[in-house]
N, C-alpha and C. Protein backbone atom coordinates (compact mmCIF):
# COMPACT_ATOMS: atom_id res chain seq x y z
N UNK A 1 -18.83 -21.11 9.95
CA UNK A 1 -18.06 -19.88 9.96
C UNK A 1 -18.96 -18.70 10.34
N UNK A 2 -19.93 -18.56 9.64
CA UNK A 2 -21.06 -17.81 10.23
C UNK A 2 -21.48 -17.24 11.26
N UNK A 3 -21.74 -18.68 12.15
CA UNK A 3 -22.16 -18.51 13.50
C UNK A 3 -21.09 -17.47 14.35
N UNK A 4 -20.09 -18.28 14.24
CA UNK A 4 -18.93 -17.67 14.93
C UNK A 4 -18.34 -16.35 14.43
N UNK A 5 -18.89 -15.89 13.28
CA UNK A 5 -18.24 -14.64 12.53
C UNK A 5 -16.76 -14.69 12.12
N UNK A 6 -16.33 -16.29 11.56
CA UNK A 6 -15.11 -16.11 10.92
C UNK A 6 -15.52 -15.07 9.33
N UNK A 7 -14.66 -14.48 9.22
CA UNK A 7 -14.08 -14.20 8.35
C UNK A 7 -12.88 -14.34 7.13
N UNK A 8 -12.64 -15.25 6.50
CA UNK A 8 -11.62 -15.52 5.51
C UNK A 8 -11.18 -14.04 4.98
N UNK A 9 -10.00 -13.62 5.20
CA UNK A 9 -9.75 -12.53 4.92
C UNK A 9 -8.27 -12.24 3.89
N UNK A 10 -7.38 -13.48 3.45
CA UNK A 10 -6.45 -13.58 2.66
C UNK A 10 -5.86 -14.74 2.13
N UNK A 11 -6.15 -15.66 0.94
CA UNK A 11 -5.42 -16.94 0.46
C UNK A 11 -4.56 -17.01 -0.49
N UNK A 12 -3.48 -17.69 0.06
CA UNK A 12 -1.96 -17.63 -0.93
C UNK A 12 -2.23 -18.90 -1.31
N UNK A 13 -1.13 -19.26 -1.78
CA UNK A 13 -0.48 -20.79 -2.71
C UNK A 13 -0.36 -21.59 -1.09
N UNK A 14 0.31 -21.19 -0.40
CA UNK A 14 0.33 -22.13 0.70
C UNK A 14 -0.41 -21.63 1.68
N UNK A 15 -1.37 -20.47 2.06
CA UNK A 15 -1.77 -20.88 3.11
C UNK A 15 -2.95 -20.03 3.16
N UNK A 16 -3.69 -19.59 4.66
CA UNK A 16 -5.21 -18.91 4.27
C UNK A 16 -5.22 -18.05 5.70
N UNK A 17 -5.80 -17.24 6.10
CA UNK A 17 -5.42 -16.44 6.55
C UNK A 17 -7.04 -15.95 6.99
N UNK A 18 -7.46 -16.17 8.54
CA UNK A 18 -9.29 -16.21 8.77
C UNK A 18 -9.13 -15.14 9.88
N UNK A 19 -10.26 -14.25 9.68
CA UNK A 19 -10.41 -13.52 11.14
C UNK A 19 -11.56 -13.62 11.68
N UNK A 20 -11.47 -14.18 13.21
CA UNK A 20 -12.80 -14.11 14.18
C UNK A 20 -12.72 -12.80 15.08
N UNK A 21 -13.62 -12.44 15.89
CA UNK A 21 -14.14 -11.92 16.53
C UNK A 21 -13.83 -12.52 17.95
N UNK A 22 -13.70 -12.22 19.15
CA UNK A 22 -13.65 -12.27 20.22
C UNK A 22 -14.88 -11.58 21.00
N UNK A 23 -16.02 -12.18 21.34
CA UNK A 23 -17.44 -11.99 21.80
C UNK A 23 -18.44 -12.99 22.44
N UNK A 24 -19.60 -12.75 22.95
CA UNK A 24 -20.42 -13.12 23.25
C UNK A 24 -20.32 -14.68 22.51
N UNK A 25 -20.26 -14.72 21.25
CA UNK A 25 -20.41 -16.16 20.66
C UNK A 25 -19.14 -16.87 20.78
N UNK A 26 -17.75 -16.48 21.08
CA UNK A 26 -16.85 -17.36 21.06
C UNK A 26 -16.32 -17.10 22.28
N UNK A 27 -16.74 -16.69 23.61
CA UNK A 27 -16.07 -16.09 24.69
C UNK A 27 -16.32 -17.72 25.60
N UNK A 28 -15.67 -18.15 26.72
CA UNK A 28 -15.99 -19.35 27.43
C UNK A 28 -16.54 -18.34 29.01
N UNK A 29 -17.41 -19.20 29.81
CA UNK A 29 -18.26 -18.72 30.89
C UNK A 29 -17.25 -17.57 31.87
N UNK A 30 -16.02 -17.28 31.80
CA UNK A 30 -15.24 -16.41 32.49
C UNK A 30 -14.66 -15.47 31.63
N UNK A 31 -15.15 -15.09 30.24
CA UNK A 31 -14.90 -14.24 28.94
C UNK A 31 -13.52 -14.13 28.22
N UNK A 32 -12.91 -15.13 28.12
CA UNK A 32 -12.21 -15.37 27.45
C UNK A 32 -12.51 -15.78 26.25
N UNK A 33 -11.84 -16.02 25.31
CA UNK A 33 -11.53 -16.91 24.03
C UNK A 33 -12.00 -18.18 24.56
N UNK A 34 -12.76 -18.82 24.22
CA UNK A 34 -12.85 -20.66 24.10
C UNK A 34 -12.21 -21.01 23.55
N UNK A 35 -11.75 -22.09 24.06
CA UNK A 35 -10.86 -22.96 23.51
C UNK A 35 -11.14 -23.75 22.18
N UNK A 36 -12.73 -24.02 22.32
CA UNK A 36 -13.33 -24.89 21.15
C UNK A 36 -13.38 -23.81 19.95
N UNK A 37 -14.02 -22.53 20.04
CA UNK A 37 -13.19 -21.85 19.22
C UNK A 37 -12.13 -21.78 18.58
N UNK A 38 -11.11 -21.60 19.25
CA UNK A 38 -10.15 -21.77 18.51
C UNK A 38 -9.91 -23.24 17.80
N UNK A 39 -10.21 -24.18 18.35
CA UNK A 39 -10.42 -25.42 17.77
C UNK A 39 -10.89 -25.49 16.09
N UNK A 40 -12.42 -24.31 16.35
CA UNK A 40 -13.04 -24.96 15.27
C UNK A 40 -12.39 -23.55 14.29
N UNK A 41 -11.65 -23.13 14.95
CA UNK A 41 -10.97 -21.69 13.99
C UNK A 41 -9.78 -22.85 13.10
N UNK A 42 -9.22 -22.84 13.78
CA UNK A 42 -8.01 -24.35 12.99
C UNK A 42 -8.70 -25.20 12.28
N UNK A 43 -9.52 -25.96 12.61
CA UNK A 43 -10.33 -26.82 12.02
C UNK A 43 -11.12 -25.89 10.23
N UNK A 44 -11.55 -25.17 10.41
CA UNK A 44 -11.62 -24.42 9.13
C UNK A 44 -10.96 -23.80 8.37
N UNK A 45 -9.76 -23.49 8.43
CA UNK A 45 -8.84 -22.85 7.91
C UNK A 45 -7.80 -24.81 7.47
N UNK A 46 -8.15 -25.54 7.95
CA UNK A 46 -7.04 -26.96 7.57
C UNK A 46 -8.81 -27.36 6.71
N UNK A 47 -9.77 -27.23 6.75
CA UNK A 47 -10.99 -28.10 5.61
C UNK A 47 -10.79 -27.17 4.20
N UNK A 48 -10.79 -25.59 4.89
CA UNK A 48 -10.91 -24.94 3.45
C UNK A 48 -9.85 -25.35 2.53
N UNK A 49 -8.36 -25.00 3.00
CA UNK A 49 -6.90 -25.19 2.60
C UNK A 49 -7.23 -26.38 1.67
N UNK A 50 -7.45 -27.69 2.34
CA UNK A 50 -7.98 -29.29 1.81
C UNK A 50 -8.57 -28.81 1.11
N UNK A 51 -9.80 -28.40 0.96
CA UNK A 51 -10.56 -28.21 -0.18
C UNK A 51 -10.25 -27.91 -1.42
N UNK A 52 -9.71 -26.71 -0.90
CA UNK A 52 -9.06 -25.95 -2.45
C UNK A 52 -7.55 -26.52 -3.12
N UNK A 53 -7.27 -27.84 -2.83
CA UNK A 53 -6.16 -28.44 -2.98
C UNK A 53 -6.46 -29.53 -4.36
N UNK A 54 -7.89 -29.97 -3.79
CA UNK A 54 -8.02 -31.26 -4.93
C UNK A 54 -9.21 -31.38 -5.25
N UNK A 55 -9.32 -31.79 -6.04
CA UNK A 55 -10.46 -32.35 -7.33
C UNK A 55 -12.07 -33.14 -6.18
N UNK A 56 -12.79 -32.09 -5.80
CA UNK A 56 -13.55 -32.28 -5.46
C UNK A 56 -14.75 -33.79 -6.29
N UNK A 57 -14.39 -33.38 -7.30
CA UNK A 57 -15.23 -34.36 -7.87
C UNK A 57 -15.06 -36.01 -7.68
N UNK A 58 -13.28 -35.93 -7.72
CA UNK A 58 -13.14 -37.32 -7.02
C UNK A 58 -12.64 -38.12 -5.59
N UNK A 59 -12.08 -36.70 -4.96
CA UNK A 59 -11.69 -36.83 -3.12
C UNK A 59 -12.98 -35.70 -2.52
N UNK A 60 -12.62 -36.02 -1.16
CA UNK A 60 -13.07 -35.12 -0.75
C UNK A 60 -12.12 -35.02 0.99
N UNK A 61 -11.78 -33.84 1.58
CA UNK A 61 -11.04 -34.10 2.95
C UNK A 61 -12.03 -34.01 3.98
N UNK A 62 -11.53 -35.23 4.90
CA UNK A 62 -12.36 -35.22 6.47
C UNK A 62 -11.34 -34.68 7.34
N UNK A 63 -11.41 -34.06 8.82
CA UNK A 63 -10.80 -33.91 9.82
C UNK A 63 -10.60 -35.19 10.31
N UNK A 64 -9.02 -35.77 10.57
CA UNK A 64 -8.71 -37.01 11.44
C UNK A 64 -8.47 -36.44 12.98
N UNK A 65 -7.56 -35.30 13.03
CA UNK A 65 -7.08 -35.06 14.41
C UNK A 65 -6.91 -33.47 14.58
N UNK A 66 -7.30 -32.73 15.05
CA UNK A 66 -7.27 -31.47 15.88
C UNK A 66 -6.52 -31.66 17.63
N UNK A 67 -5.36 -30.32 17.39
CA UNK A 67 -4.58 -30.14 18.29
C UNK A 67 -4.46 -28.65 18.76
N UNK A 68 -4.81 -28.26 19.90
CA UNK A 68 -4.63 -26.74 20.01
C UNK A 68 -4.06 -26.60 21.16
N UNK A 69 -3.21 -25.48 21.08
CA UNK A 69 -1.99 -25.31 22.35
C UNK A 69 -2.52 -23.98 22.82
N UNK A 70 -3.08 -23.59 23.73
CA UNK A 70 -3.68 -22.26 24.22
C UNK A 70 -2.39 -21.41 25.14
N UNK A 71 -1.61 -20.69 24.67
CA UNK A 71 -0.71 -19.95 25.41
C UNK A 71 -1.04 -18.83 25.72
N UNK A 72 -2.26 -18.09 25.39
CA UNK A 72 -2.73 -16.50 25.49
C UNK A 72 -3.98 -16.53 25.89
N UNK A 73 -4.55 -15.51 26.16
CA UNK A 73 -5.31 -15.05 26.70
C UNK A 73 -6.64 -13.66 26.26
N UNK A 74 -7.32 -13.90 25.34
CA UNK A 74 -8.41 -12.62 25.45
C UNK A 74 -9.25 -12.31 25.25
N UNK A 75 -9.56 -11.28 25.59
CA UNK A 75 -11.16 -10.94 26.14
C UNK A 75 -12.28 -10.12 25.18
N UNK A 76 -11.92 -10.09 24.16
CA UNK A 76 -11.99 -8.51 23.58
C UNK A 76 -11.46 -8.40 22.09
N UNK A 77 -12.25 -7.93 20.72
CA UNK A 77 -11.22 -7.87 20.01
C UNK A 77 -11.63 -8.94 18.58
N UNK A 78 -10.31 -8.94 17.82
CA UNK A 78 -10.37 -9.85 17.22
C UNK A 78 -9.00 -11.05 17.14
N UNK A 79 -9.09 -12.46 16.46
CA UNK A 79 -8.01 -12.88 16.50
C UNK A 79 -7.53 -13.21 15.18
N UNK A 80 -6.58 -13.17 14.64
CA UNK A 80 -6.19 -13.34 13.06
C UNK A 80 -5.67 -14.99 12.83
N UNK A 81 -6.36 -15.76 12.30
CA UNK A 81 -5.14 -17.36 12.24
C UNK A 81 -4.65 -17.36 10.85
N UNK A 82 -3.27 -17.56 11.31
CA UNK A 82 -2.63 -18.04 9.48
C UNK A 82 -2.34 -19.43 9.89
N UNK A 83 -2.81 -19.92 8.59
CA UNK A 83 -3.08 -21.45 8.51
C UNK A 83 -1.49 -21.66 7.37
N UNK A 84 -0.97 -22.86 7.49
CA UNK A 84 0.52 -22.95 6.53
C UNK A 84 -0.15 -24.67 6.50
N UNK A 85 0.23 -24.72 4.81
CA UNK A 85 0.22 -26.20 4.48
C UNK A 85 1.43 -26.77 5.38
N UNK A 86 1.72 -28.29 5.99
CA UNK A 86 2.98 -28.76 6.03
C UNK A 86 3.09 -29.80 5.32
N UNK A 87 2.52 -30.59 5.07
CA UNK A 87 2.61 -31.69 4.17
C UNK A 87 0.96 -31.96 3.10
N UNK A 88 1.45 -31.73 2.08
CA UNK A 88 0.50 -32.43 0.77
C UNK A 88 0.41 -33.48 0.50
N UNK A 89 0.45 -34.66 1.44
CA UNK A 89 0.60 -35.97 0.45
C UNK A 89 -0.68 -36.58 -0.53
N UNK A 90 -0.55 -37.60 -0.86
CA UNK A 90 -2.04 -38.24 -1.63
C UNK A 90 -2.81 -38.18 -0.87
N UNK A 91 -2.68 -38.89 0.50
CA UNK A 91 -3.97 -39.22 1.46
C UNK A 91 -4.18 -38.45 2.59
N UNK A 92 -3.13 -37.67 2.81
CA UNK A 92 -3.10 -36.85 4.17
C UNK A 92 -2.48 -35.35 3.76
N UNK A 93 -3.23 -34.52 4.27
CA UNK A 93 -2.61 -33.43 4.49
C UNK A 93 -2.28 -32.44 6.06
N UNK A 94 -1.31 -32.28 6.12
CA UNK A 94 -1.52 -31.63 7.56
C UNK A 94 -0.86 -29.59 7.67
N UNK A 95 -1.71 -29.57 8.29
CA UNK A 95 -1.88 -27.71 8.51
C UNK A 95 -1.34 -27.35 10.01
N UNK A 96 -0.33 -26.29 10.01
CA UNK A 96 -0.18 -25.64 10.94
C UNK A 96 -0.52 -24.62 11.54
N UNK A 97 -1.55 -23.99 12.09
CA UNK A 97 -2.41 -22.97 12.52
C UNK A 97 -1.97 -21.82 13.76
N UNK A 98 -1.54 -21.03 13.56
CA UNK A 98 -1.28 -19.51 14.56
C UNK A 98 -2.33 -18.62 15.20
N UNK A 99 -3.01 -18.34 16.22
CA UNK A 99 -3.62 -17.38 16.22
C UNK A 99 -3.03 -16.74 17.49
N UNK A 100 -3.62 -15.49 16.49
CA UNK A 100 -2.84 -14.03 17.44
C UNK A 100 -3.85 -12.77 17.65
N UNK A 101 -3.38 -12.23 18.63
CA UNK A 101 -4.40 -10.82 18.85
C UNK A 101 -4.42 -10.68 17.89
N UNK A 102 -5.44 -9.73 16.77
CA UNK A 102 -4.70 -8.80 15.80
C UNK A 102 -4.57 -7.00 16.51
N UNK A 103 -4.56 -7.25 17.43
CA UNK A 103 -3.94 -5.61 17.88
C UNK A 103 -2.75 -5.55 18.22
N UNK A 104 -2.47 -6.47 18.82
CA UNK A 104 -0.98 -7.11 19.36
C UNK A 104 -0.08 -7.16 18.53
N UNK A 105 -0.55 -8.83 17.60
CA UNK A 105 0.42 -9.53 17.26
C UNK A 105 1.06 -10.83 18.41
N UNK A 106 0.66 -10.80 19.55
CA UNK A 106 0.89 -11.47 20.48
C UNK A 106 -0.23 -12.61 20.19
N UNK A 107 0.59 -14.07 20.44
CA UNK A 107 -0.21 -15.64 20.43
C UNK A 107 -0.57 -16.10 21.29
N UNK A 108 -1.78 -16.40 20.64
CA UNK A 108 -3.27 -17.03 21.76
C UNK A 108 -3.06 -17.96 21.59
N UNK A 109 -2.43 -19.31 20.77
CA UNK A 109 -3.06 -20.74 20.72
C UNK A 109 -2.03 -20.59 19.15
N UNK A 110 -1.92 -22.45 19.37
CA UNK A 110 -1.12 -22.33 18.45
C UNK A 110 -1.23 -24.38 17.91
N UNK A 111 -2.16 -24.19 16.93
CA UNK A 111 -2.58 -26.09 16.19
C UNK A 111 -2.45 -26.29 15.65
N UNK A 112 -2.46 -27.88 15.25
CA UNK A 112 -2.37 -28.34 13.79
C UNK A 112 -3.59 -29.31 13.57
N UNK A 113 -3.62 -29.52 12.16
CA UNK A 113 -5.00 -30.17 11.94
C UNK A 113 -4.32 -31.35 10.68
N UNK A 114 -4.65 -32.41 11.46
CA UNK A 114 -4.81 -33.64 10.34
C UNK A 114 -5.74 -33.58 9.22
N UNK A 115 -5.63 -33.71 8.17
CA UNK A 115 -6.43 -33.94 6.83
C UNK A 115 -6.39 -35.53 6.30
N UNK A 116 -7.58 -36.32 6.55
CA UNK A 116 -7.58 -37.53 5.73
C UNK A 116 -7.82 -37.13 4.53
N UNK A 117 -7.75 -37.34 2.91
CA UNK A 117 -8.45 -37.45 2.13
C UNK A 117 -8.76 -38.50 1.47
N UNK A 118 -10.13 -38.83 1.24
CA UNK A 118 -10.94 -39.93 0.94
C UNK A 118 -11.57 -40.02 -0.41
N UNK A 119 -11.23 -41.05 -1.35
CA UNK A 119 -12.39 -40.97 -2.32
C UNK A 119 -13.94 -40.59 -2.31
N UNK A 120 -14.74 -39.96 -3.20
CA UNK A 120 -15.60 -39.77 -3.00
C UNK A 120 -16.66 -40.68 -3.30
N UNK A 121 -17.55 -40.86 -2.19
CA UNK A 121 -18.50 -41.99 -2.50
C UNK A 121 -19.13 -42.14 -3.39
């Protein structure tokens, strides 16, 4: 989260709410948004969510599958993702992920993230 300058900036009962930056560290070679960015923006907002769901001491959640739909575009800025639980089960959880300008409100990309959860070794 660091690297990239996410920011966790709001967590409810169902969901979490991260802001990045649009810059030098998450821009792709023609200055856009990267795509893997946004990837690993979904991807952290579906580990944290997992996390804070269950009993660390005896699961723990891995990433099975990352999906990102890139419909927007930008250069500049920051982007806001709200992450929404969709399913809690025992072994799987899966997250639906939004990101949007936050000057806008207009959508850049739009994923979901598989959650295995695994006993802990």
């Amino acid at each position: 989260m660091q690297v990239l300058g996410m920011e966790c900036i709001e967590i409810g009962d169902d969901f979490i709410r991260v802001r990045m930056p649009v810059d030098k560290r998450t821009h792709q070679p023609m200055g856009l948004l990267h795509g893997g960015a946004s990837a690993a923006l979904i991807e952290t907002i579906g580990s944290i969510g997992s996390t804070l769901l269950l009993d660390l001491e005896k699961e723990v959640p891995v990433g099975l599958e990352v999906n990102a739909n890139h419909v927007g575009g930008i250069s500049e800025g920051n982007v806001v993702a709200l992450g929404k639980i969709v399913h809690a089960g025992k072994r799987t959880h899966l997250w639906q992920v939004n990101i949007t300008n936050e000057e806008t409100g207009k959508l850049i990309c739009t994923g979901r993230l598989t959650i295995m959860i695994i006993p802990r070794p």
